[in-house]
PDB file of N, CA and C in Angstrom:
ATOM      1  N   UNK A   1      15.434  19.446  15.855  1.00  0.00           N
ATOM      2  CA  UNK A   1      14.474  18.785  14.972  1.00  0.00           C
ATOM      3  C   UNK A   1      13.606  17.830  15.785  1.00  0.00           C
ATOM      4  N   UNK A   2      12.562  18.168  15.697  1.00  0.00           N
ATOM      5  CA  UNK A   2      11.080  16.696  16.050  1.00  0.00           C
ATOM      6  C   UNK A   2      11.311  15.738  15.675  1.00  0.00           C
ATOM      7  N   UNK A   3      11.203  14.662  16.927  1.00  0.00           N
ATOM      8  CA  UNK A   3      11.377  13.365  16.384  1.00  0.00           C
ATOM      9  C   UNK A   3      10.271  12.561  15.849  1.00  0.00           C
ATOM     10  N   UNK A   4      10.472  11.572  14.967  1.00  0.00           N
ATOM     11  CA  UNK A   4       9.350  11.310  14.267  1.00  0.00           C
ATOM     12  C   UNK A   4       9.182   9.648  14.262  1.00  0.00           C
ATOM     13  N   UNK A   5       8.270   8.974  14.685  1.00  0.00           N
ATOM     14  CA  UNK A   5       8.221   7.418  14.212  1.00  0.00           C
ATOM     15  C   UNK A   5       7.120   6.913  13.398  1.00  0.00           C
ATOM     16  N   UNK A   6       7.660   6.668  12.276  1.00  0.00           N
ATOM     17  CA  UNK A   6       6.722   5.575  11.430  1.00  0.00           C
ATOM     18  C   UNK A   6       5.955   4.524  11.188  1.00  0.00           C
ATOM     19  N   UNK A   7       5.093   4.264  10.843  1.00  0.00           N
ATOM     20  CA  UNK A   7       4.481   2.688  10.600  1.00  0.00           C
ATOM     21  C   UNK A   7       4.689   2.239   9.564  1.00  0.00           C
ATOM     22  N   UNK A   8       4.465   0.739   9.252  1.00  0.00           N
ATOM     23  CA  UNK A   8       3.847   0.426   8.164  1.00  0.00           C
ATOM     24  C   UNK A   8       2.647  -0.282   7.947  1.00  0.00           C
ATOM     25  N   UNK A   9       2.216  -0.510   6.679  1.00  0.00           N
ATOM     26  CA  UNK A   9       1.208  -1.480   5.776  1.00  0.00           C
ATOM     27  C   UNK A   9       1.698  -2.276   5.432  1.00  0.00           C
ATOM     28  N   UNK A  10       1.408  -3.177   4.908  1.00  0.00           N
ATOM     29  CA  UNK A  10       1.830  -3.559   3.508  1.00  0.00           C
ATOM     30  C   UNK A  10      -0.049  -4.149   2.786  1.00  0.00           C
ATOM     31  N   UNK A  11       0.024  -3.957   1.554  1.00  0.00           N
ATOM     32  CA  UNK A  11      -1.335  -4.096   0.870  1.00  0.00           C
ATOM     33  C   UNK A  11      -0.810  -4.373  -0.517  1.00  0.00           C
ATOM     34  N   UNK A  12      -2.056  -5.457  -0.816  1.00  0.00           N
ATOM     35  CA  UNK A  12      -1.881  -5.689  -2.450  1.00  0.00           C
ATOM     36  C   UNK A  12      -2.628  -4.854  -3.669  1.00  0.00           C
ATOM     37  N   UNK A  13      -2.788  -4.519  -4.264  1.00  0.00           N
ATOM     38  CA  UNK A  13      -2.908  -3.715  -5.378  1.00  0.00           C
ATOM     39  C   UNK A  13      -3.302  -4.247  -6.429  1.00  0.00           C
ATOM     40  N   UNK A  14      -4.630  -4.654  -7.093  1.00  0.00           N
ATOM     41  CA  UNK A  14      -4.069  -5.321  -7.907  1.00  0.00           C
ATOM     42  C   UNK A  14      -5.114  -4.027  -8.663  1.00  0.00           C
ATOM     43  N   UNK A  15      -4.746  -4.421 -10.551  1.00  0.00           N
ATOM     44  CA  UNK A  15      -5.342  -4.625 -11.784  1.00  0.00           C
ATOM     45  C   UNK A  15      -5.085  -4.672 -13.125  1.00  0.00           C
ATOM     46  N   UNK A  16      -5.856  -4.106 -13.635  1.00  0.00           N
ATOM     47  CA  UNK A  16      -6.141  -5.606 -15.037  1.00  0.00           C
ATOM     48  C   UNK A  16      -5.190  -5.011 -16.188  1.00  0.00           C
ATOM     49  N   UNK A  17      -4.672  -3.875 -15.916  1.00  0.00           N
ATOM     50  CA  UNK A  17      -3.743  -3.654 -17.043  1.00  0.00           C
ATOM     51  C   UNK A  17      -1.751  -3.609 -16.318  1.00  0.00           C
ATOM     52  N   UNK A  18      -1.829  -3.468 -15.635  1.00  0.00           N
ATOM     53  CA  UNK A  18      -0.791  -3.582 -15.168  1.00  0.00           C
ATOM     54  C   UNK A  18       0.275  -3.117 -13.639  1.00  0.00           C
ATOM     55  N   UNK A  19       1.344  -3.558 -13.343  1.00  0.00           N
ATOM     56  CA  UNK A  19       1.645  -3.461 -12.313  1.00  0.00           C
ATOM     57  C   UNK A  19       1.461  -2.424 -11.541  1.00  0.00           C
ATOM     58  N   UNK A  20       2.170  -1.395 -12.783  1.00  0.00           N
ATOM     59  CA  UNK A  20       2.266   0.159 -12.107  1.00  0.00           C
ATOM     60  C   UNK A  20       0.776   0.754 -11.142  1.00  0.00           C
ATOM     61  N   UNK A  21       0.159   0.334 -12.054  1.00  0.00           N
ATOM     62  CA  UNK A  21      -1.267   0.775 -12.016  1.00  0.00           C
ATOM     63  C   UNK A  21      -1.939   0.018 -10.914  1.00  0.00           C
ATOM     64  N   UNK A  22      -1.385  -1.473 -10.493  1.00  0.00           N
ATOM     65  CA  UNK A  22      -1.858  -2.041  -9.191  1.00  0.00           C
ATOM     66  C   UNK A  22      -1.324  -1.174  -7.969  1.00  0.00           C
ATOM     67  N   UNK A  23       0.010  -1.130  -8.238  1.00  0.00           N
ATOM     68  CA  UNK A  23       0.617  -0.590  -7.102  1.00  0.00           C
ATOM     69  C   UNK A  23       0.037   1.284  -6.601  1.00  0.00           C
ATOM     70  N   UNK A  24      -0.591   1.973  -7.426  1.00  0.00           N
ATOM     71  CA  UNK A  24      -0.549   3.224  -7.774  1.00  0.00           C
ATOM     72  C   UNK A  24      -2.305   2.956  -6.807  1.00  0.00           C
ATOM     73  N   UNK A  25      -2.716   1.546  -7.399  1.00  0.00           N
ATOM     74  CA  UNK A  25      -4.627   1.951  -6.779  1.00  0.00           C
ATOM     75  C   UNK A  25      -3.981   1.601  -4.928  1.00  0.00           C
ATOM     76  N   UNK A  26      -3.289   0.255  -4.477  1.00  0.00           N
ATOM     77  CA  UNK A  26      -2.513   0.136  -3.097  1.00  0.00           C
ATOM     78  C   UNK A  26      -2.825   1.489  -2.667  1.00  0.00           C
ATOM     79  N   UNK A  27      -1.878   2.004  -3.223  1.00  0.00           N
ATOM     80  CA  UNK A  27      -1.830   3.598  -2.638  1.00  0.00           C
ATOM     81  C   UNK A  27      -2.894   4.933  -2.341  1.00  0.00           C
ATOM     82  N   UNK A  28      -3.446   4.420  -3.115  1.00  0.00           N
ATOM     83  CA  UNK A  28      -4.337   5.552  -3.233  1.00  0.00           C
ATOM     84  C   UNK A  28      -5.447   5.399  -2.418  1.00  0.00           C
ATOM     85  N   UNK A  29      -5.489   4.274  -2.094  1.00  0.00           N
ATOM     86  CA  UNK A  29      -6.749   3.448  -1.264  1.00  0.00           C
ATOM     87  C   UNK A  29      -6.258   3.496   0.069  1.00  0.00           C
ATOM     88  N   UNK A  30      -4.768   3.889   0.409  1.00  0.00           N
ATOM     89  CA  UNK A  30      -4.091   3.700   1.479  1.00  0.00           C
ATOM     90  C   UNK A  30      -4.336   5.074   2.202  1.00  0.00           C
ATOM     91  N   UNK A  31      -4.210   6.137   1.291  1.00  0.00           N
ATOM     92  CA  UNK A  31      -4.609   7.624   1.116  1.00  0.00           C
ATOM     93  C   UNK A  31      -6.200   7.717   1.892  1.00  0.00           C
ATOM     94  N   UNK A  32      -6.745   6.765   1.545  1.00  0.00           N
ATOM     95  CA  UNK A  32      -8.043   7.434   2.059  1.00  0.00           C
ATOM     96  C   UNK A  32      -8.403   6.717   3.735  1.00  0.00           C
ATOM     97  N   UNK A  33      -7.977   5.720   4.341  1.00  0.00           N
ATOM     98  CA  UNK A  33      -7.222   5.100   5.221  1.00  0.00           C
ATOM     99  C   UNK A  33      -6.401   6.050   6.421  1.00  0.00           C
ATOM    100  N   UNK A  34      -5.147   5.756   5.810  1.00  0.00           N
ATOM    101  CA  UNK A  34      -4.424   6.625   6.628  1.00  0.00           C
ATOM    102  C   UNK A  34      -3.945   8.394   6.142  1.00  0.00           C
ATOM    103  N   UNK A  35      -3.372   9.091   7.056  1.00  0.00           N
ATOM    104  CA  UNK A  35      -2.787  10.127   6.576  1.00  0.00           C
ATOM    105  C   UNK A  35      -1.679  10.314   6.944  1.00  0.00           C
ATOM    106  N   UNK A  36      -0.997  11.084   5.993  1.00  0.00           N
ATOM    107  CA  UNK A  36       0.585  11.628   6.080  1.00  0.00           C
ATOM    108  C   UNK A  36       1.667  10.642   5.875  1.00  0.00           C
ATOM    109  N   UNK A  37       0.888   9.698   4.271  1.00  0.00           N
ATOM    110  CA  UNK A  37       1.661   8.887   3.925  1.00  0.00           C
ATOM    111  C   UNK A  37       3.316   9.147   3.874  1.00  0.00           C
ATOM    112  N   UNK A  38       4.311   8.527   3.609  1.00  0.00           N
ATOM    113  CA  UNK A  38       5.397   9.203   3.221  1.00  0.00           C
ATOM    114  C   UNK A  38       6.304   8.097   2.520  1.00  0.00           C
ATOM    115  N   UNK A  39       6.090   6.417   2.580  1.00  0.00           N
ATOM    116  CA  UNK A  39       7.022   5.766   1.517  1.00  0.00           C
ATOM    117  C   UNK A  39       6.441   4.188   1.027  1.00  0.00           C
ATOM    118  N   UNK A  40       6.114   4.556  -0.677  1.00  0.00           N
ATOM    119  CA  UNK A  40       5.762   3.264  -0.802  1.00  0.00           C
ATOM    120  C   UNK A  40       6.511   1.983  -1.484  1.00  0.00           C
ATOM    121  N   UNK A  41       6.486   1.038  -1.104  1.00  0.00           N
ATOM    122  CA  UNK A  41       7.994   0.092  -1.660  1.00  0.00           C
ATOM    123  C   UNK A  41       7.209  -0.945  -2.164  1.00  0.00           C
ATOM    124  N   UNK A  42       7.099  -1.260  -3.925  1.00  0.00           N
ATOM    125  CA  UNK A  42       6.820  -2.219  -4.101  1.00  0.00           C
ATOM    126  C   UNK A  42       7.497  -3.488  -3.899  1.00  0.00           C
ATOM    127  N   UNK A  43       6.877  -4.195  -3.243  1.00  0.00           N
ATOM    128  CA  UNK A  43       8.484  -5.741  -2.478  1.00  0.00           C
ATOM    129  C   UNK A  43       7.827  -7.027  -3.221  1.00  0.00           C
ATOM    130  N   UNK A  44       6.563  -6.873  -3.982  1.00  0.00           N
ATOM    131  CA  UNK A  44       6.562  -8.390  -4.889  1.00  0.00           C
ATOM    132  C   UNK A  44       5.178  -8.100  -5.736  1.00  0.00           C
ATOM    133  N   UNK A  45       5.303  -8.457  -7.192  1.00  0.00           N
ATOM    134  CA  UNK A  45       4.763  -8.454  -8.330  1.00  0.00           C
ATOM    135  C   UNK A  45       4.597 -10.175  -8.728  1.00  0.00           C
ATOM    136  N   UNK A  46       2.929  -9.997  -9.146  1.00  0.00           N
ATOM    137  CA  UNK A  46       2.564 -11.409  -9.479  1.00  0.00           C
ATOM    138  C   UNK A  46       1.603 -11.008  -9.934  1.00  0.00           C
ATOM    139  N   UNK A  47       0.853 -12.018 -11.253  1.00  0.00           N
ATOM    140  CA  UNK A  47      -0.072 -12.038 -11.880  1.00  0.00           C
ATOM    141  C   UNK A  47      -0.989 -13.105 -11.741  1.00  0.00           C
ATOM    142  N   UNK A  48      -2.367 -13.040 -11.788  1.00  0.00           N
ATOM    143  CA  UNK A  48      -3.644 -13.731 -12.142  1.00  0.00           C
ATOM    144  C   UNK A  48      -4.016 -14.079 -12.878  1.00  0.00           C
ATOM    145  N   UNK A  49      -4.041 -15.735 -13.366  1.00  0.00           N
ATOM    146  CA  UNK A  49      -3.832 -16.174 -14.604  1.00  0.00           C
ATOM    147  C   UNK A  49      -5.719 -17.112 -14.516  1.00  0.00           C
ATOM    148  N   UNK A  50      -5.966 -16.555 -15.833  1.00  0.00           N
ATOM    149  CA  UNK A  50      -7.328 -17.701 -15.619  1.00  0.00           C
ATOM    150  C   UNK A  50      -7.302 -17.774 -17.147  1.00  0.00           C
ATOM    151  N   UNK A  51      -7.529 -19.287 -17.084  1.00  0.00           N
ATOM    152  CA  UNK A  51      -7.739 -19.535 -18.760  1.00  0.00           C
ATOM    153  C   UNK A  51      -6.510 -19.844 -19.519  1.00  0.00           C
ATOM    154  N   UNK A  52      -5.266 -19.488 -18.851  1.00  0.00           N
ATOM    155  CA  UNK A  52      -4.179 -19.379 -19.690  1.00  0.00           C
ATOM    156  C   UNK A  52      -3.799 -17.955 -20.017  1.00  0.00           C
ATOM    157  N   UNK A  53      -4.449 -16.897 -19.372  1.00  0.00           N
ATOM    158  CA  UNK A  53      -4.156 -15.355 -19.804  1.00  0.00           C
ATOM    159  C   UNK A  53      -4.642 -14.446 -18.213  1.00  0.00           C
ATOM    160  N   UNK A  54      -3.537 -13.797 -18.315  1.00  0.00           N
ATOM    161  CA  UNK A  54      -3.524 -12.722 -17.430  1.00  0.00           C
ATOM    162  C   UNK A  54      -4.315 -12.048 -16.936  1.00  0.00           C
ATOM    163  N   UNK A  55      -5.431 -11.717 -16.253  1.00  0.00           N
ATOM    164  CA  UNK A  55      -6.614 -11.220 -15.703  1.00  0.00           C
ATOM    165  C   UNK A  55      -6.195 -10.032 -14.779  1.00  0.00           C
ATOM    166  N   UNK A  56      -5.372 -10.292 -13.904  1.00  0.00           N
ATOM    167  CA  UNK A  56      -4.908  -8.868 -12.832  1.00  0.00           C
ATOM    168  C   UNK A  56      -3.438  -8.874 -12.741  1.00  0.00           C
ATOM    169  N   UNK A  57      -2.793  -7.754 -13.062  1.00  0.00           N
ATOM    170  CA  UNK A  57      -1.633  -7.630 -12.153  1.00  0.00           C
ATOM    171  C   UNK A  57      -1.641  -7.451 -10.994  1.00  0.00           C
ATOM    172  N   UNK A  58      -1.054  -7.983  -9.855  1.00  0.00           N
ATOM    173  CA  UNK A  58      -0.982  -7.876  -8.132  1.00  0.00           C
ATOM    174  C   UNK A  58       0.492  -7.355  -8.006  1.00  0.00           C
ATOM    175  N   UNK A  59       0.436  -6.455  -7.395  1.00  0.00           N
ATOM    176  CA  UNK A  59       1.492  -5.583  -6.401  1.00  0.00           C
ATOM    177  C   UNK A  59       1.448  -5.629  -4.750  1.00  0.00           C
ATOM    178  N   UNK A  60       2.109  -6.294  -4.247  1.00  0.00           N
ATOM    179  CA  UNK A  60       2.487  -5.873  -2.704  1.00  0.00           C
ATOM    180  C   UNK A  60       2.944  -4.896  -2.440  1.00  0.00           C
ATOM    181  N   UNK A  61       2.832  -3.674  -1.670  1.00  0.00           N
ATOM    182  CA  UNK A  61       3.390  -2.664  -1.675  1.00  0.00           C
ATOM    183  C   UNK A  61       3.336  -2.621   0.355  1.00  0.00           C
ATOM    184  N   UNK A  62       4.546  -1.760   0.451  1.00  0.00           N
ATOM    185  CA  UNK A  62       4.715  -1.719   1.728  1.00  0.00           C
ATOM    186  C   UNK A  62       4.492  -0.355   1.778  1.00  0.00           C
ATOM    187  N   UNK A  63       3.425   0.740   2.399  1.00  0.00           N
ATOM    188  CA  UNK A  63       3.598   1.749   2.904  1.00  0.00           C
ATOM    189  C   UNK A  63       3.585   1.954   4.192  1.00  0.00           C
ATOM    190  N   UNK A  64       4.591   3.397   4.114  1.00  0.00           N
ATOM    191  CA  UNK A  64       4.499   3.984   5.649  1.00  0.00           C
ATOM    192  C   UNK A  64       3.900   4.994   5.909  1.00  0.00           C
ATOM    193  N   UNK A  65       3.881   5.440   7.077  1.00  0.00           N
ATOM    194  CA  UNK A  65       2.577   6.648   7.250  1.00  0.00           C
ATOM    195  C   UNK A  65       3.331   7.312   8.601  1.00  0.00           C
ATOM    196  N   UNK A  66       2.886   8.360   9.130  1.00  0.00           N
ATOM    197  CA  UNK A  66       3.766   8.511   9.981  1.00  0.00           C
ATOM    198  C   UNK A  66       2.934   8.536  11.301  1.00  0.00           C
ATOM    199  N   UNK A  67       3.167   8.171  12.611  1.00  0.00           N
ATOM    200  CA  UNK A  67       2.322   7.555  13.636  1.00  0.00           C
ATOM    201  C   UNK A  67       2.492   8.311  14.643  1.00  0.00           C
ATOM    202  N   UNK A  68       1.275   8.598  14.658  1.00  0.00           N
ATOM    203  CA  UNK A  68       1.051   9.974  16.056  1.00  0.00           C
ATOM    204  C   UNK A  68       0.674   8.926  16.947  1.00  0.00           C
ATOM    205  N   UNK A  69       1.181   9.945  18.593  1.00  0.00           N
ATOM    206  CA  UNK A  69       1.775   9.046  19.654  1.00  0.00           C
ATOM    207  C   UNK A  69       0.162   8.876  20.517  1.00  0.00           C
ATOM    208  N   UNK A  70      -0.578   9.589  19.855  1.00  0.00           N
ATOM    209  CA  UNK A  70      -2.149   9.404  20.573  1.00  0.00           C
ATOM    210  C   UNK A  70      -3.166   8.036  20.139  1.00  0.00           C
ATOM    211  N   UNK A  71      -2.877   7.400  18.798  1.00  0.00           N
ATOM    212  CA  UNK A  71      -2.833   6.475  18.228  1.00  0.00           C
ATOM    213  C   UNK A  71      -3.132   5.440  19.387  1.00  0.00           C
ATOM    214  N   UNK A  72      -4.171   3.886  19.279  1.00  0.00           N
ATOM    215  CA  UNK A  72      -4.073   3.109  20.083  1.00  0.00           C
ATOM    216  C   UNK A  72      -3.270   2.134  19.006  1.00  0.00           C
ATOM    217  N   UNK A  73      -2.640   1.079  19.519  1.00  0.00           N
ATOM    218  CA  UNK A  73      -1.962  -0.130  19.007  1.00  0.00           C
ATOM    219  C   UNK A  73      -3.397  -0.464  17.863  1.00  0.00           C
ATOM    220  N   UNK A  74      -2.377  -0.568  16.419  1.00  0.00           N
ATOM    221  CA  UNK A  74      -3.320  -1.167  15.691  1.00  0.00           C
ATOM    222  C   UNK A  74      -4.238  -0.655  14.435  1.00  0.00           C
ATOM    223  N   UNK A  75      -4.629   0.609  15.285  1.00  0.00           N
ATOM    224  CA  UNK A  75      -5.500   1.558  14.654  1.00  0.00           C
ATOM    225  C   UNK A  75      -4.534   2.269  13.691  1.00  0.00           C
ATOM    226  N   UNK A  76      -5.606   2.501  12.608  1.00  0.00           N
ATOM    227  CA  UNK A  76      -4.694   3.620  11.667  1.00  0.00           C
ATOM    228  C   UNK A  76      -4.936   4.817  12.107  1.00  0.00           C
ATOM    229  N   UNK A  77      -4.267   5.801  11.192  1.00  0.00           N
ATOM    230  CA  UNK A  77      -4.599   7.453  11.941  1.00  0.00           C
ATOM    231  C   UNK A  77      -5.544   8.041  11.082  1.00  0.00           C
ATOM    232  N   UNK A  78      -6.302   8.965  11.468  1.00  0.00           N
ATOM    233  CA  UNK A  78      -7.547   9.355  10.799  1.00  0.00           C
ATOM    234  C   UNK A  78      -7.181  10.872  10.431  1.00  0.00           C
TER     235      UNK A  78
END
């Protein structure tokens, strides 16, 4: 078997109806970024309060991607 090494992200996510849905745009935005995502971990949920009422849900999400060895330090993969 090929050996394989990973990276990560981590990115916030946010919007206005709810977590899932912050964490789900993270991702998808991460998608167009990097390729050959493979694990996303939401690690902290918080909301945006103005006025006294909820405006955005925020998601931290940690993804990984998997990291080709041609890659310079830093850069994502295209």
């Amino acid at each position: 078997m090929k050996e394989s090494v990973y990276k990560f992200v981590e990115l916030v996510g946010t919007h206005p109806d709810s977590w899932e849905k912050a964490a789900a745009s993270a991702v998808r935005l991460a998608a167009k970024r990097y390729t050959d995502l493979r694990i996303a971990e939401v690690t902290e949920l918080d909301m945006q309060i103005y006025g006294g009422a909820v405006v955005n849900y925020r998601a931290k999400v940690k993804i990984s991607y998997k990291w080709e060895t041609e890659e310079t330090e830093g850069e994502p993969s295209k």
